[in-house]
Protein backbone atom coordinates (compact mmCIF):
# COMPACT_ATOMS: atom_id res chain seq x y z
CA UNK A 1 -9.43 21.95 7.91
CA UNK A 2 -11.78 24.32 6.98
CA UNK A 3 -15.71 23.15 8.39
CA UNK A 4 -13.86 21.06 11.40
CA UNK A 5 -14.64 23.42 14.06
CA UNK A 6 -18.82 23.30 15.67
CA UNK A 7 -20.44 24.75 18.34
CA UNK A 8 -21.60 21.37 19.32
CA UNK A 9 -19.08 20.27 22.49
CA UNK A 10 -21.03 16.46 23.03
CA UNK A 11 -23.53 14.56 22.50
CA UNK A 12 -22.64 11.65 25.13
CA UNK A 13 -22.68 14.31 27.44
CA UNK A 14 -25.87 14.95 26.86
CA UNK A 15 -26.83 11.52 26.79
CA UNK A 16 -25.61 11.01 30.07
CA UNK A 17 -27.56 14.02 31.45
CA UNK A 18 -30.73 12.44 29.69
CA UNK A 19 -29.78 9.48 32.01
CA UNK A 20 -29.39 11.66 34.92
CA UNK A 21 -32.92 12.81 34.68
CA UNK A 22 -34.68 9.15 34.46
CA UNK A 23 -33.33 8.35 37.56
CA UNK A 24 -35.96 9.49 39.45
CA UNK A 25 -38.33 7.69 37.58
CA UNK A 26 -36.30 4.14 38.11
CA UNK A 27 -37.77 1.57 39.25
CA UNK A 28 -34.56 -0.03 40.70
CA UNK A 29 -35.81 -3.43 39.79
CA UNK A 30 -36.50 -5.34 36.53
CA UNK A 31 -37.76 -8.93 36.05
CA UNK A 32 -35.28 -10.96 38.34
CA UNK A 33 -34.64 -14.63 37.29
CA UNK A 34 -36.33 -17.07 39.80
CA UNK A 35 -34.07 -18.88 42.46
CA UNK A 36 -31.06 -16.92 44.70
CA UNK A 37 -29.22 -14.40 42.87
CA UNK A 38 -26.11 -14.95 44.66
CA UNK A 39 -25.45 -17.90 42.47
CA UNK A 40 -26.55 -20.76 45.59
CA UNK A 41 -29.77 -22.19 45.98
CA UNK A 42 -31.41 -23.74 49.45
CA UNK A 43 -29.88 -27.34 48.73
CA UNK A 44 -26.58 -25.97 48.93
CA UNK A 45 -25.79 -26.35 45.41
CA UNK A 46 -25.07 -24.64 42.14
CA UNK A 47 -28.44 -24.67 39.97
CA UNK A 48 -28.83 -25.62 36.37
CA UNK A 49 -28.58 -22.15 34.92
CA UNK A 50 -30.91 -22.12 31.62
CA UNK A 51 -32.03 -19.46 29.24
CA UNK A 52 -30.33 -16.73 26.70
CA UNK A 53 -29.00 -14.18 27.78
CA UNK A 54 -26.93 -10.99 25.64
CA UNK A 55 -23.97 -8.96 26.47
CA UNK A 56 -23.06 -6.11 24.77
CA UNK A 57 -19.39 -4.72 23.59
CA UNK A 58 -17.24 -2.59 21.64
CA UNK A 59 -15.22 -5.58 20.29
CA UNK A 60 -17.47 -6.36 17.01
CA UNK A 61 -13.91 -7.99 15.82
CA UNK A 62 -14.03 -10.23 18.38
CA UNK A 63 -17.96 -11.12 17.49
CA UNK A 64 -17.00 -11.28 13.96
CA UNK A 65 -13.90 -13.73 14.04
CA UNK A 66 -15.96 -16.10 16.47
CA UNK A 67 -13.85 -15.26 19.30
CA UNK A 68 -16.84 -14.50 21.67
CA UNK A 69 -19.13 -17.78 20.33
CA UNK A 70 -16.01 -19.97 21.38
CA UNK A 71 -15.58 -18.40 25.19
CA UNK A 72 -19.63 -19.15 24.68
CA UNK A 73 -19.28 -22.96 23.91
CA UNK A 74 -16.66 -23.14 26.96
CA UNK A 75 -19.49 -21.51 29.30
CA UNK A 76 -22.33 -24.21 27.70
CA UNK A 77 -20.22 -26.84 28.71
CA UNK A 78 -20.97 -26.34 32.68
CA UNK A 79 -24.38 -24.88 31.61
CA UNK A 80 -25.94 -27.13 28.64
CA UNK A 81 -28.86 -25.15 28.80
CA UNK A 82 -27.43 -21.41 29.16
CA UNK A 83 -26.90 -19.80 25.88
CA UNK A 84 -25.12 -16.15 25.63
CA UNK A 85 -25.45 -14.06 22.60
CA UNK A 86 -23.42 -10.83 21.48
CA UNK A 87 -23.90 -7.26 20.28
CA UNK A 88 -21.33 -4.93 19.11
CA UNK A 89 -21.77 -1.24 18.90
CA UNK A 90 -19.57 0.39 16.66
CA UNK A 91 -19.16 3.67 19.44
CA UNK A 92 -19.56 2.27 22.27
CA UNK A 93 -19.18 5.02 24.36
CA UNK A 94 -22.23 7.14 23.43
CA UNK A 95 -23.95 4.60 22.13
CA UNK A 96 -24.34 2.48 25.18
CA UNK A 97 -25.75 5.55 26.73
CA UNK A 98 -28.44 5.84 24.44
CA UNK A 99 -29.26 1.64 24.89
CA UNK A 100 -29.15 2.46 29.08
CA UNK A 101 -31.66 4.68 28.72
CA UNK A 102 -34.16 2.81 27.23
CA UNK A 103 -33.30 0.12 29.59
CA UNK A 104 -32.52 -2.20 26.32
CA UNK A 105 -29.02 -2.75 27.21
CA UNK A 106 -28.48 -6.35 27.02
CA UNK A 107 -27.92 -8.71 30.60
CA UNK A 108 -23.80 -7.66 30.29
CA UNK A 109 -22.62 -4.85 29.08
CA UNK A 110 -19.13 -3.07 29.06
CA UNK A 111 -20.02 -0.16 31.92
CA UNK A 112 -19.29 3.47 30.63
CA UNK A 113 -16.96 5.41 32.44
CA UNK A 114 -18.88 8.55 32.96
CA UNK A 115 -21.47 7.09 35.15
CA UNK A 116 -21.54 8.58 38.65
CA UNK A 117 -21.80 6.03 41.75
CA UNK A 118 -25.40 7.18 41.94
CA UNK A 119 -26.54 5.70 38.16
CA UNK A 120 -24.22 2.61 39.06
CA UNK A 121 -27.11 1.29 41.47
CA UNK A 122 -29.96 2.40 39.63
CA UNK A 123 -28.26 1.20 36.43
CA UNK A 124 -26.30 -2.22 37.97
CA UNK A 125 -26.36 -5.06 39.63
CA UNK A 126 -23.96 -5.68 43.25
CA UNK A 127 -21.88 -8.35 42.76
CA UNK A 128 -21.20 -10.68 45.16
CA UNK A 129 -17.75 -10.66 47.28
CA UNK A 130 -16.10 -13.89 46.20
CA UNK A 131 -16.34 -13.15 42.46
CA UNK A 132 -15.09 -9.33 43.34
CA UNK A 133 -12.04 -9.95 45.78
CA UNK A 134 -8.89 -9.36 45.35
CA UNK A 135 -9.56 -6.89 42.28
CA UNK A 136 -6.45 -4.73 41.72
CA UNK A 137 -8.80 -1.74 40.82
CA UNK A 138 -11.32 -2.14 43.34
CA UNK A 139 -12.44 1.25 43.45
CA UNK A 140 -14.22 1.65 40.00
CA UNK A 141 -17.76 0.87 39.52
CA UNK A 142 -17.81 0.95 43.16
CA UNK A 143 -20.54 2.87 45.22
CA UNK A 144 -21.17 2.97 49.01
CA UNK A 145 -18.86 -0.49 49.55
CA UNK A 146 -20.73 -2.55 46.65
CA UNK A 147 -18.82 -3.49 43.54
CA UNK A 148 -21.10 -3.36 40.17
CA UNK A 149 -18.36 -3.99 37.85
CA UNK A 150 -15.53 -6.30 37.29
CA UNK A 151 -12.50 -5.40 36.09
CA UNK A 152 -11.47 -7.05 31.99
CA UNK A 153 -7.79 -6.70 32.36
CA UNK A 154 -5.28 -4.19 32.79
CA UNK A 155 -3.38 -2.36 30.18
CA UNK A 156 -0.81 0.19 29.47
CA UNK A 157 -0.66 3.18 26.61
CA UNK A 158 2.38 3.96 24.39
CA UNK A 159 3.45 3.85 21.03
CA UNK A 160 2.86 0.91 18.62
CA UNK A 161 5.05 0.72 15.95
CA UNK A 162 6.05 -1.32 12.72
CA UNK A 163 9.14 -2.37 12.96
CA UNK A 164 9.71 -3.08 8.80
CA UNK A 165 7.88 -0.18 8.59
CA UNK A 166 11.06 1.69 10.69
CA UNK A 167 13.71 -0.19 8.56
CA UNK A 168 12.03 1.53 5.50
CA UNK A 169 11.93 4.60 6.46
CA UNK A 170 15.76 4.44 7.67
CA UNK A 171 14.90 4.25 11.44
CA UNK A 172 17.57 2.96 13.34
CA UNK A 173 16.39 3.86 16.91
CA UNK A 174 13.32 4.22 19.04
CA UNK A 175 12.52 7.68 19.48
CA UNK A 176 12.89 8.55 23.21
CA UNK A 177 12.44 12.62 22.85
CA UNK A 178 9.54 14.48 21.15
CA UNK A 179 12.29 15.85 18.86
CA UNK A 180 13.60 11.97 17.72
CA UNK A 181 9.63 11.39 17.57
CA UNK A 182 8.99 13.95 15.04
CA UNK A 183 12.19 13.10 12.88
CA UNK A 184 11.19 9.77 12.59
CA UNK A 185 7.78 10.90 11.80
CA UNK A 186 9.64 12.86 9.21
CA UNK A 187 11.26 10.13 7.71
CA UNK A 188 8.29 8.04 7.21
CA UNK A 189 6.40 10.41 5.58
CA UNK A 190 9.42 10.92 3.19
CA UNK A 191 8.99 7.15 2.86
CA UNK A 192 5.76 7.32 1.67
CA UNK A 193 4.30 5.45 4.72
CA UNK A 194 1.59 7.66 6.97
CA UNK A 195 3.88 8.20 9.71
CA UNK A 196 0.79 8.17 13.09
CA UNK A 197 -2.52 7.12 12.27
CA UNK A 198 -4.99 9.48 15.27
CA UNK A 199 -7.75 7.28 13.82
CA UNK A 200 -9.65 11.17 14.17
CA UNK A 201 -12.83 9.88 12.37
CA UNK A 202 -13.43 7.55 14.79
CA UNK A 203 -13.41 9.93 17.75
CA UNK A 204 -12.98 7.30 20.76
CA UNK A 205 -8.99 6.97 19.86
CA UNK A 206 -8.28 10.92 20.59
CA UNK A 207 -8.73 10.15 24.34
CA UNK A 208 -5.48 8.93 24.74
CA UNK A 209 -3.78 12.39 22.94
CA UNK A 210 -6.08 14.23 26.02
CA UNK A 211 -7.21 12.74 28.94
CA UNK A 212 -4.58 10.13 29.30
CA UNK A 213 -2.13 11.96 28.00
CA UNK A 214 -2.39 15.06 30.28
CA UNK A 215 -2.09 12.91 33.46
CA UNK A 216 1.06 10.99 31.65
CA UNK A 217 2.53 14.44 31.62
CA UNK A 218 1.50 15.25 34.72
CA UNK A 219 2.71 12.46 36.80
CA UNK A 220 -0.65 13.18 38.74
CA UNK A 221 -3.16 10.23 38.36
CA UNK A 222 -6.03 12.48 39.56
CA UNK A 223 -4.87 15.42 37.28
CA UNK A 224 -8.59 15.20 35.65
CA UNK A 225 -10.41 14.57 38.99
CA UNK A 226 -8.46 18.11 40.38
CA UNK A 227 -9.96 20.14 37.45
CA UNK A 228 -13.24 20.40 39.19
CA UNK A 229 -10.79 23.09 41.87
CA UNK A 230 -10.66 25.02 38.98
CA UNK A 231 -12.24 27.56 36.96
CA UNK A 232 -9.70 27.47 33.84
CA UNK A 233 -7.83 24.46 34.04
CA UNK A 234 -7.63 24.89 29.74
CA UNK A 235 -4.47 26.64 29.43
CA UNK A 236 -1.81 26.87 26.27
CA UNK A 237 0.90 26.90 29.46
CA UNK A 238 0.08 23.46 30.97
CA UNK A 239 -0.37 19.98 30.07
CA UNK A 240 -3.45 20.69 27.96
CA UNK A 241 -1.98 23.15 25.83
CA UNK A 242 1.11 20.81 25.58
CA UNK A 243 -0.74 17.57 24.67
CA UNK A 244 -2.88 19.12 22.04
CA UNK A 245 -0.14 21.30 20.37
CA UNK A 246 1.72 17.43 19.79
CA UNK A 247 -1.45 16.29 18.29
CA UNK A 248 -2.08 19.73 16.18
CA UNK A 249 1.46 19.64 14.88
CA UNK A 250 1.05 16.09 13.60
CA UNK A 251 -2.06 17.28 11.58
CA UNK A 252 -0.08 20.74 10.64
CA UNK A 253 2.89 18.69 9.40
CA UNK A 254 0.94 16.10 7.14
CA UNK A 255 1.95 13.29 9.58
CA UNK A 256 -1.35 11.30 10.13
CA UNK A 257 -3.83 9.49 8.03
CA UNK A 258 -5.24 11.88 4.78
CA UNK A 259 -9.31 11.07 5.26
CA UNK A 260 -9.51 12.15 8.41
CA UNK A 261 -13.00 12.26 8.82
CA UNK A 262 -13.84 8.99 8.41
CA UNK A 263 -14.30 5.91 10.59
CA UNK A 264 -11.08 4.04 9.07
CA UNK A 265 -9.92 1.88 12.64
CA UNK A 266 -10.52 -1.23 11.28
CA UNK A 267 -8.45 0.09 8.49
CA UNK A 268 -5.84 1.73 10.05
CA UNK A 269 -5.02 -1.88 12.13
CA UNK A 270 -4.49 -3.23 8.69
CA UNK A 271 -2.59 -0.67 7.25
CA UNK A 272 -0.47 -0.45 10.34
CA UNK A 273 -0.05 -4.50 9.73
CA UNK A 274 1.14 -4.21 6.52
CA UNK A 275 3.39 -1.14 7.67
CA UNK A 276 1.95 1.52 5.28
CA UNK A 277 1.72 3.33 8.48
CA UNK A 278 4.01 3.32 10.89
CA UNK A 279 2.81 4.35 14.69
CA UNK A 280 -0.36 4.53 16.57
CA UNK A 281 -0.99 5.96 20.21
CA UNK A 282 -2.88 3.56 21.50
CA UNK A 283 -3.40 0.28 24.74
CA UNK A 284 -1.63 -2.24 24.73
CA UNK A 285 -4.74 -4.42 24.02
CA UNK A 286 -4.57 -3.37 20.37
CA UNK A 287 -1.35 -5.15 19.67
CA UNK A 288 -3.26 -8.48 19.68
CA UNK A 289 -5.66 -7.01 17.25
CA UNK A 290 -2.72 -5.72 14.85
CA UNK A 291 -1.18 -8.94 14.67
CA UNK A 292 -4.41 -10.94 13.90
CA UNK A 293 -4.85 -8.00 10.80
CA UNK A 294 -2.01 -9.54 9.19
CA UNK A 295 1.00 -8.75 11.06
CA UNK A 296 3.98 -10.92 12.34
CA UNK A 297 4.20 -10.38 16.11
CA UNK A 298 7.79 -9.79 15.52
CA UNK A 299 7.38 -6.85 13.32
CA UNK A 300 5.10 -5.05 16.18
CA UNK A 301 6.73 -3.34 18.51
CA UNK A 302 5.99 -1.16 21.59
CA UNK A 303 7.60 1.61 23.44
CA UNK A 304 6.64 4.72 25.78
CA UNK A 305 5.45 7.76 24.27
CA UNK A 306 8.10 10.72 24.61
CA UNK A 307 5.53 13.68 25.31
CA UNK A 308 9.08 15.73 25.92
CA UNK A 309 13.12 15.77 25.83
CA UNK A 310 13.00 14.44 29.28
CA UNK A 311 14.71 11.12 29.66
CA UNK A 312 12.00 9.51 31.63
CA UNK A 313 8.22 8.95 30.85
CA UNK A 314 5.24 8.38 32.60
CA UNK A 315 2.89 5.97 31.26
CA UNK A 316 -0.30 4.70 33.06
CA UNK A 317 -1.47 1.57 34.03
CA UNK A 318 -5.77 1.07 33.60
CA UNK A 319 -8.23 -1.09 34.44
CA UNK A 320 -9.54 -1.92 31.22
CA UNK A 321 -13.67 -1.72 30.74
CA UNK A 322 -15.31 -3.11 33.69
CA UNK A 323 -18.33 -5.32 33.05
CA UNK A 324 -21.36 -5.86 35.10
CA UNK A 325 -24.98 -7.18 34.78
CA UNK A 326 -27.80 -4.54 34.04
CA UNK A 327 -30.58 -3.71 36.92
CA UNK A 328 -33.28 -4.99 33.95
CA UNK A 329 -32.24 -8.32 32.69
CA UNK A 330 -34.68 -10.78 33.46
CA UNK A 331 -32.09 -13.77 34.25
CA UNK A 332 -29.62 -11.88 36.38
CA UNK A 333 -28.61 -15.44 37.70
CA UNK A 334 -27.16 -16.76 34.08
CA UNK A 335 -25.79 -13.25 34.03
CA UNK A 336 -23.75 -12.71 36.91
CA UNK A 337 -22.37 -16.86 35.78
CA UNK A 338 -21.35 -15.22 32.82
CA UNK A 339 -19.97 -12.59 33.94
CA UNK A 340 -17.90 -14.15 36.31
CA UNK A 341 -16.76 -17.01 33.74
CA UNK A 342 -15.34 -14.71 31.09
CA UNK A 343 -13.62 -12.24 33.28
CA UNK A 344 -12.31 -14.86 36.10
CA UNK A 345 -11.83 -18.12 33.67
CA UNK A 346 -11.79 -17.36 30.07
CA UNK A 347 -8.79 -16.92 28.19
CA UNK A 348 -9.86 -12.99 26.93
CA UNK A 349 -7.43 -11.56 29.32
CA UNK A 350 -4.61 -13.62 28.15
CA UNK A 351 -4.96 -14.00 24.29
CA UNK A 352 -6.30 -10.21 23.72
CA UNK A 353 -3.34 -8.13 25.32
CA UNK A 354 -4.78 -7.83 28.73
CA UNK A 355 -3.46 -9.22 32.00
CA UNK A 356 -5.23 -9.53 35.67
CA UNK A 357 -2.89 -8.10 37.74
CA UNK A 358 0.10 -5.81 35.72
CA UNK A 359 2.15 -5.73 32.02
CA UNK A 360 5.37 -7.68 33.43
CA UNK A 361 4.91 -10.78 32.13
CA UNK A 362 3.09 -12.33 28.50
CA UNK A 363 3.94 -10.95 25.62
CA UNK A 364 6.88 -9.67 24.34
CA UNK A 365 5.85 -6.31 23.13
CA UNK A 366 5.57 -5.77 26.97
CA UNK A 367 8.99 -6.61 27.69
CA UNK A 368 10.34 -4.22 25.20
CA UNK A 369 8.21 -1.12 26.39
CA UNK A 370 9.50 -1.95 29.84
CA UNK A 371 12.66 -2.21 28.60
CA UNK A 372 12.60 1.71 28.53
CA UNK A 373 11.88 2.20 32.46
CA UNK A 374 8.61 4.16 32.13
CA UNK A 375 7.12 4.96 35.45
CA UNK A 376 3.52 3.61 35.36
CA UNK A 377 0.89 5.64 36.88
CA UNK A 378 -1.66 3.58 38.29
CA UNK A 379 -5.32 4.68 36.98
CA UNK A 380 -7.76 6.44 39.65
CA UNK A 381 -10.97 6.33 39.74
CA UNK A 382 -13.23 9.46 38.04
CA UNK A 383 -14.95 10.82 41.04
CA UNK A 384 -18.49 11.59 41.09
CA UNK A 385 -17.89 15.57 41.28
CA UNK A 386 -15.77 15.46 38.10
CA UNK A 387 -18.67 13.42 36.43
CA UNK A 388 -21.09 15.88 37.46
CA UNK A 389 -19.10 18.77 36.59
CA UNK A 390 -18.64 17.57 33.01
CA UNK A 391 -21.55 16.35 32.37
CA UNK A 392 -23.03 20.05 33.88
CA UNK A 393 -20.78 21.56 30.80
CA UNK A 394 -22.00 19.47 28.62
CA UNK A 395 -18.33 17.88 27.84
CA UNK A 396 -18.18 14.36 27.20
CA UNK A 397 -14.53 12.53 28.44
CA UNK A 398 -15.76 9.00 27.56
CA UNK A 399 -16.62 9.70 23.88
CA UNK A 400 -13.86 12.24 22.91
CA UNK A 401 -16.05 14.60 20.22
CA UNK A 402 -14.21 17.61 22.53
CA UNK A 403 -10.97 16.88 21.29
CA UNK A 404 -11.71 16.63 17.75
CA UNK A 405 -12.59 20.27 18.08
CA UNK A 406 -9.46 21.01 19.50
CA UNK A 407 -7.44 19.21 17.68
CA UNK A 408 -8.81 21.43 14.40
CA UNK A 409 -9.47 24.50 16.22
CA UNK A 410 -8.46 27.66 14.08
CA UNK A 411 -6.91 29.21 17.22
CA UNK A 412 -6.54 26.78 20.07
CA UNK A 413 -6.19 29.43 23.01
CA UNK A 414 -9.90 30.94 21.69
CA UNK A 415 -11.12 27.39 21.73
CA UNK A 416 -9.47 26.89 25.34
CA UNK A 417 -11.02 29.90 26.49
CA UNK A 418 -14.87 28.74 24.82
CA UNK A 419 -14.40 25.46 26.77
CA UNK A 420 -13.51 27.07 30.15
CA UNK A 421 -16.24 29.42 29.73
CA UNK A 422 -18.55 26.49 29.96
CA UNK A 423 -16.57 24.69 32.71
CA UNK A 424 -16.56 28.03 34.38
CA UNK A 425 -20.31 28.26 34.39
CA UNK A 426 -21.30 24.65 35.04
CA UNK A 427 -18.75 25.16 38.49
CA UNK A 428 -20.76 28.33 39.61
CA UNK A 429 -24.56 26.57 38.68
CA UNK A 430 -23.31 23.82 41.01
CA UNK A 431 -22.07 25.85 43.68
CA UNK A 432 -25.71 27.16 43.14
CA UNK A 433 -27.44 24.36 43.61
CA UNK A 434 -25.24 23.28 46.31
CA UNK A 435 -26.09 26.28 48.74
């Protein structure tokens, strides 16, 4: 582990700070397309949308197997002369950052989640209120009573696992305590088969062993948002401490994938497939992915993560990215259409583990994590003072480069106490300002 541990905390942050500072320079505007944007025109009837427009995403898979060119073909149909093109980016999280502040972000684009309300409007376009109502999770990319965003679907977090994968390592039963989790992690490992892939070279998959897991622990939705009441909220004693030390102890223990520094999650879905590795913390969404790598759905399963030896677990219940149309593209019009078509009337939601409204109905993995009675914690909102705050101690939540530090930290409580020594500092400069 030796070289794992930097000074540097994040570079989204810092990104997103970067963005911060343009904003006074914004325009607000951009090349609109001609006609009504609200999708009407003055005879009372749709328009013939024309033109190209891009959206960008973090599903390059979904690029790659043609997914996204076939939802485009549907669209053409009402629009024969509308034509929507696709870019992945391979982080999405930082890198989308970078694109938003050159203002070359594509007409869609998956909106991060460490924008405050403030860079919504200078970054977004309001949607209109038919094409927004009725949103379970109306209050993200919301600012001042105008939606920018809609919601892709909603998801859960828990434990995938391969069930042949089990059966060869002499797994009889689900682990429902950390202690049953770590045997059977155990008893993979003695199989041969990496027992939890953290996917740790790719960074973005660590959120759910920090941020999502602390509130799961928690029970408190707005555990995150509360940290900004607090100068230390990094302790070895609460959920923090707790979370990482499960993660650590995987690493210490030899229970998760042997290159850890590199980007292997395209890998790791087929080698989870295949079951030459047997778990992943991870949404719901994924499953879909792992079963088009190779796997038979029946051979994926899905079941609650047990943080502790309590009998009951918390799992949450998130909006998945919301979308919206950027402030700059110049045919806001054909954007918005799109928009609307491949959140409200494409099959995405349905064929890529992601459902409108809650995970108690489609596919069967679903049933069988419910099966276990977790109580679902539904996702808040990150305020605008907790996106300030972390973005004042340079600390990126969206990215996850934080918890890669942690997770190799020599001594965790000295890394705890670096990080709330910038949290500490960032709290009193705003104070500061504030006065």
């Amino acid at each position: 582990m030796k070289g794992m541990h930097s000074n540097k905390w994040a570079p989204g942050a810092l990104l997103a700070i970067f963005i911060w500072s343009m904003l006074s320079g914004c325009s607000g505007g951009g090349t609109a397309a001609t006609g009504p944007q609200d999708g009407s025109s003055s005879g009372g009837h749709t328009p013939a949308l024309s033109g190209t427009i891009k959206m960008m995403t973090n599903r390059i898979d979904l690029i790659e197997n043609g997914t996204f060119d076939r939802y485009a073909q549907e669209f053409k149909q009402r629009y024969p002369d509308a034509n929507v093109e696709f870019e992945g980016l391979p982080n999405y999280a930082s890198d989308i950052l970078v694109r938003l502040s050159t203002r070359d972000a594509g007409d869609v684009l998956l909106i991060p989640i460490n924008l405050s309300g403030r860079e919504l409007e200078q970054f977004f376009e309001p949607l209109d209120e038919s094409v927004t109502a009725g949103e379970r999770f109306s209050e993200f990319a919301s600012y001042q009573g105008r939606r920018y965003g809609l919601t892709t679907g909603t998801a859960t977090v828990g434990i995938i696992y391969n069930k042949k994968a089990f059966q060869t390592a002499g797994i009889t039963k689900v682990p429902t305590t950390l202690d049953e989790f770590y045997a059977a992690c155990a008893k993979l490992k003695a199989a041969g088969i990496t027992p939890v892939y953290l996917n740790y070279g790719a960074v973005w998959p660590l959120r759910e062993w920090g941020n999502s897991l602390v509130i799961d622990m928690s029970g408190n939705p707005d555990y995150v948002n509360d940290m900004v009441h607090m100068d230390e909220p990094w302790r070895m004693d609460n959920e923090w401490g707790r979370s990482l030390t499960i993660a650590r102890t995987l690493v210490a223990r030899g229970y998760v994938e042997e290159k850890l520094f590199t980007n292997s999650w395209e890998v790791s879905k087929t080698k989870l497939a295949r079951g030459e590795a047997g778990m992943y913390l991870m949404g719901s969404w994924a499953i879909p992915q792992i079963i088009g790598a190779g796997a038979s759905a029946e051979d994926i399963g899905f079941f609650p993560f047990p943080y502790d030896n309590s009998p009951v677990h918390n799992a949450p219940l998130n909006p998945d990215w919301q979308a919206g149309v950027s402030k700059y593209s110049s045919n806001k019009e054909l954007a918005k259409a799109w928009l609307d078509f491949f959140v409200n009337e494409s099959s995405y939601q349905a064929e890529w583990g992601l459902l409108p409204d809650s995970p108690e109905t489609g596919m069967p993995q679903y049933s069988e994590f419910l099966s276990y009675k977790p109580k679902l914690l539904e996702a808040t909102v990150q305020s605008d003072a907790f996106i300030e705050l972390a973005n004042k101690a340079e600390l990126s939540f969206g990215s996850g480069e934080y918890l890669q530090e942690l997770i190799a930290a020599k001594d965790l409580n000295k890394a705890f106490g670096e990080l709330n020594a910038k949290w500490k500092e960032a709290r009193a400069e705003l104070r500061s300002g504030a006065e």
